[in-house]
C-alpha atoms as a PDB file:
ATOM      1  CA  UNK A   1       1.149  11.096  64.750  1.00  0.00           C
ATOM      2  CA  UNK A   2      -0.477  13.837  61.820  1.00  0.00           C
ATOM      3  CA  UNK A   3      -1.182  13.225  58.392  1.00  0.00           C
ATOM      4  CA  UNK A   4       0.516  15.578  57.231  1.00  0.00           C
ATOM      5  CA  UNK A   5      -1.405  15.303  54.025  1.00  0.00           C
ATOM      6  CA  UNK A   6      -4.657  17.489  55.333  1.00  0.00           C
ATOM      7  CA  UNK A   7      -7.866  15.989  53.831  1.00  0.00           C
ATOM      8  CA  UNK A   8     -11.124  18.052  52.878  1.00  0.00           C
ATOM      9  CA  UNK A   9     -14.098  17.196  55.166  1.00  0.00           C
ATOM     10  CA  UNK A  10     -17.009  15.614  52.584  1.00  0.00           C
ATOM     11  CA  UNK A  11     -19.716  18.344  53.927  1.00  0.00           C
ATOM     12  CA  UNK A  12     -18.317  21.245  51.495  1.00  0.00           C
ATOM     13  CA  UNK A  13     -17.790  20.510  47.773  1.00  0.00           C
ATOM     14  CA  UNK A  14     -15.086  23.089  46.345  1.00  0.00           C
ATOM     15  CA  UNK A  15     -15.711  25.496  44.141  1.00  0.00           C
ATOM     16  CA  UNK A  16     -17.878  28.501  43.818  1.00  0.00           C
ATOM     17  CA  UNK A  17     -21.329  29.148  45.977  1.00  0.00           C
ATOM     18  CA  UNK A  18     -24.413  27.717  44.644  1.00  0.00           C
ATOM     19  CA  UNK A  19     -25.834  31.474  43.639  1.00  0.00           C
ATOM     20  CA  UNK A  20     -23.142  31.738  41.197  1.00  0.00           C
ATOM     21  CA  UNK A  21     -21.278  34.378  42.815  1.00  0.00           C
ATOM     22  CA  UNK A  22     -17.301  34.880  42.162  1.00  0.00           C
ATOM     23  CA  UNK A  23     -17.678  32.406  39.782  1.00  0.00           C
ATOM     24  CA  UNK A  24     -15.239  33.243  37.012  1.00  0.00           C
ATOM     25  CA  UNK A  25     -15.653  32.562  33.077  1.00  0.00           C
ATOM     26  CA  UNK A  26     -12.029  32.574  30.823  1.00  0.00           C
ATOM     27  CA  UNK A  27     -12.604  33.716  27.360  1.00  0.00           C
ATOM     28  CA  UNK A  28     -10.499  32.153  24.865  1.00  0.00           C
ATOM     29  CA  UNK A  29      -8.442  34.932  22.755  1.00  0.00           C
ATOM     30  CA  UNK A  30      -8.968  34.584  19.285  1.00  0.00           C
ATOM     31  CA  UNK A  31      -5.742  33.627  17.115  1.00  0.00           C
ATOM     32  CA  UNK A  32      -5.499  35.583  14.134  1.00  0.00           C
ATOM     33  CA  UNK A  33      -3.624  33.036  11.927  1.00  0.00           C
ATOM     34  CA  UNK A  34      -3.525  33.635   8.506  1.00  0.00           C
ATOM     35  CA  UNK A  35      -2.831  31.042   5.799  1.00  0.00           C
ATOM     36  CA  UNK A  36       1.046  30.843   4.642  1.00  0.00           C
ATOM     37  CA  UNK A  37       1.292  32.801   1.810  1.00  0.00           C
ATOM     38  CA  UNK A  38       1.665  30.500  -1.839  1.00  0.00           C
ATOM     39  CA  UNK A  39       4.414  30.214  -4.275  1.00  0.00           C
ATOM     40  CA  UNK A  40       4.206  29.368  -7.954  1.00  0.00           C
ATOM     41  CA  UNK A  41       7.416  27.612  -9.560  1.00  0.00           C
ATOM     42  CA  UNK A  42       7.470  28.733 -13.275  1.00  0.00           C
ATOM     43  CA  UNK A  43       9.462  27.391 -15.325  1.00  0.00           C
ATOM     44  CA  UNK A  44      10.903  28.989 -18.328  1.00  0.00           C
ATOM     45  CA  UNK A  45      11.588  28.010 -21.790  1.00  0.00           C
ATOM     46  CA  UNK A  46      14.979  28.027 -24.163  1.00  0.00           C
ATOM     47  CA  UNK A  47      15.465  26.887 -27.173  1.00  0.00           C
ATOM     48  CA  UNK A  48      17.843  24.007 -26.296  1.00  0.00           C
ATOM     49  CA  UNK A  49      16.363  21.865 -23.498  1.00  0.00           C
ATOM     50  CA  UNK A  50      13.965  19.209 -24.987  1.00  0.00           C
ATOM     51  CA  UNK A  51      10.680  19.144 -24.579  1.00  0.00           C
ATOM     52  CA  UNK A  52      10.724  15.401 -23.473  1.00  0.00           C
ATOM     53  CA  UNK A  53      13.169  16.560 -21.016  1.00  0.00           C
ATOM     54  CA  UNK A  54      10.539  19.111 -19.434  1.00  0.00           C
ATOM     55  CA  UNK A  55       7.843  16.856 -19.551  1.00  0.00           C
ATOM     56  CA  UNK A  56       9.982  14.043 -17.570  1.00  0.00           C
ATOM     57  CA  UNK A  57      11.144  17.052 -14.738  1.00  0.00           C
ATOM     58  CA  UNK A  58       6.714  17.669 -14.337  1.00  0.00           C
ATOM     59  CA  UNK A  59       6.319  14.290 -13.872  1.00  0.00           C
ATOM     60  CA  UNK A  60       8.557  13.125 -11.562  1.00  0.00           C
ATOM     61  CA  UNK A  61       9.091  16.445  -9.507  1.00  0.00           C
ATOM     62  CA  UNK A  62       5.751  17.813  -9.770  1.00  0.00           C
ATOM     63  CA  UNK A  63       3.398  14.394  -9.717  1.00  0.00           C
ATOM     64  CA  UNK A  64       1.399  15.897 -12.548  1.00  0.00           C
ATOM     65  CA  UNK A  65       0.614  12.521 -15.244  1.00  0.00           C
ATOM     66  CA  UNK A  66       1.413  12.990 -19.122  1.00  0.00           C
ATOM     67  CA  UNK A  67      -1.278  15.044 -20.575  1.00  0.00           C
ATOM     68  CA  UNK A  68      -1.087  17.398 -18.176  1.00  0.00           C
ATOM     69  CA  UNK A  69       2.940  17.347 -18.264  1.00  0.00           C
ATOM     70  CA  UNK A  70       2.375  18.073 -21.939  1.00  0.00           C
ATOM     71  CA  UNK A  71       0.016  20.767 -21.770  1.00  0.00           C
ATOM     72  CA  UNK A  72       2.215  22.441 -19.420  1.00  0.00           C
ATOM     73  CA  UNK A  73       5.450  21.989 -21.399  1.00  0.00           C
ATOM     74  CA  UNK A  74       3.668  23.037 -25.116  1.00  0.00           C
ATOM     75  CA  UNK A  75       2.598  26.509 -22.720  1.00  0.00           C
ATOM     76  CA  UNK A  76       6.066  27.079 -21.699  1.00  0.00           C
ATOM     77  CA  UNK A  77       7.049  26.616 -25.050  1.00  0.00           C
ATOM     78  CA  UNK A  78       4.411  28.611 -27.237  1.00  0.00           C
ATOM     79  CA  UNK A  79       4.350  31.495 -24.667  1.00  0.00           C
ATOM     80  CA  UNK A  80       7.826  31.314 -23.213  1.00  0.00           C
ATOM     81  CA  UNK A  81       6.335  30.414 -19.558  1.00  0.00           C
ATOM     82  CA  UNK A  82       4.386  28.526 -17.708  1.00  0.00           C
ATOM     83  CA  UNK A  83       3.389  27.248 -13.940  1.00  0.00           C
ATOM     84  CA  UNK A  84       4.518  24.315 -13.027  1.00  0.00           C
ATOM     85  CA  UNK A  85       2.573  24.609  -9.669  1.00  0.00           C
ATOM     86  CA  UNK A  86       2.016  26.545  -6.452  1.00  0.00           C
ATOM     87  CA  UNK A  87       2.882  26.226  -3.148  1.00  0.00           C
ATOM     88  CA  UNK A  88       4.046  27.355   0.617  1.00  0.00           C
ATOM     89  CA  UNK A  89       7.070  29.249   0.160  1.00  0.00           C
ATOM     90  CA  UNK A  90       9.663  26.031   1.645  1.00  0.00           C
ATOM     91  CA  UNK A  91       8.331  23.565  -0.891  1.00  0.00           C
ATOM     92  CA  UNK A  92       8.647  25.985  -3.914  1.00  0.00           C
ATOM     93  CA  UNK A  93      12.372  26.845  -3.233  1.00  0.00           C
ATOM     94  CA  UNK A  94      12.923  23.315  -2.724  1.00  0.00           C
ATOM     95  CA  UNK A  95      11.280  22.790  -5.925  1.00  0.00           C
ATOM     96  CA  UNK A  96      13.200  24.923  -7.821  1.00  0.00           C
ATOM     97  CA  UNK A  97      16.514  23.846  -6.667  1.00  0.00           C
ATOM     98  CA  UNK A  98      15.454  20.047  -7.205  1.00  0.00           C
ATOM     99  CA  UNK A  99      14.368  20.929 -11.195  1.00  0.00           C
ATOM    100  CA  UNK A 100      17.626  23.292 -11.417  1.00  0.00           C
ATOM    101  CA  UNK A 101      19.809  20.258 -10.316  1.00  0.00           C
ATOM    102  CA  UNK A 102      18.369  17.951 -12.390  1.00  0.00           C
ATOM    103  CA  UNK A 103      18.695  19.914 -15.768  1.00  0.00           C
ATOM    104  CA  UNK A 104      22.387  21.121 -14.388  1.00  0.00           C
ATOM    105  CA  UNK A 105      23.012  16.837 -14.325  1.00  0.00           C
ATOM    106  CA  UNK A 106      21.582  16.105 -17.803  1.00  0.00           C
ATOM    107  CA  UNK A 107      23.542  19.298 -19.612  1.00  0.00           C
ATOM    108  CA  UNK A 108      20.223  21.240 -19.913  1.00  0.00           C
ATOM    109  CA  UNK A 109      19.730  25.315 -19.494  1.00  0.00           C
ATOM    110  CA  UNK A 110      16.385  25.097 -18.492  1.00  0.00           C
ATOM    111  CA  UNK A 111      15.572  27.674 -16.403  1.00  0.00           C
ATOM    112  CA  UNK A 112      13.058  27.497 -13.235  1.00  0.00           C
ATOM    113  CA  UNK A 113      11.806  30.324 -11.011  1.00  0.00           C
ATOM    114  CA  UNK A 114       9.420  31.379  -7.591  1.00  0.00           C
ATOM    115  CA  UNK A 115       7.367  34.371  -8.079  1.00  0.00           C
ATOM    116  CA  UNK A 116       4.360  35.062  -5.683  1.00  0.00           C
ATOM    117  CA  UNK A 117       1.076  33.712  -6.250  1.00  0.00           C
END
């Protein structure tokens, strides 16, 4: 009976001859990835949502702690704007929707936008 697995004798290692020649090099292709492009949620003031209100939304849907929240808010309020923060395009929108929901639940206008960074 044949094996008819056929085995390589032990006198030839494959591969390429021992002068280098046919040996063949593959060059990796460069990927030309770019970083996603970046959001920033602004958030826009009115004269009926309270400021505690707009503080709370920074804190809890945009991790930023009180003095920070409150530097942010008195900017939306003395210049009728401000960023709230800035990121990939998915996690801004999301953003937005979350902060429009929550003032929609608590009977506030406050308005909240995604321009380009």
């Amino acid at each position: 009976m044949t094996n008819p697995f056929p085995t390589r004798s032990s006198a030839t290692p494959p591969g390429p001859a021992e002068d280098g020649q046919g040996a063949a090099v593959a060059e990796k292709e460069a990927l030309a990835l770019e970083p996603p492009k970046l959001y920033q949620v602004v958030m826009l003031n009115d004269d009926f949502t309270p400021m505690e209100f707009v503080v709370l939304v920074l804190q809890e849907h945009f991790r930023h702690d009180i003095e920070t929240a409150t530097q942010i808010m008195l900017k939306i309020h003395h210049e009728g704007r401000g960023v709230c923060g800035v990121y990939t395009k998915d996690v801004a929108a999301t953003k937005v929707e979350l902060v429009l929901a929550a003032a929609r639940q608590a009977g506030h206008p406050l308005q909240c936008i995604l321009e380009t960074a």
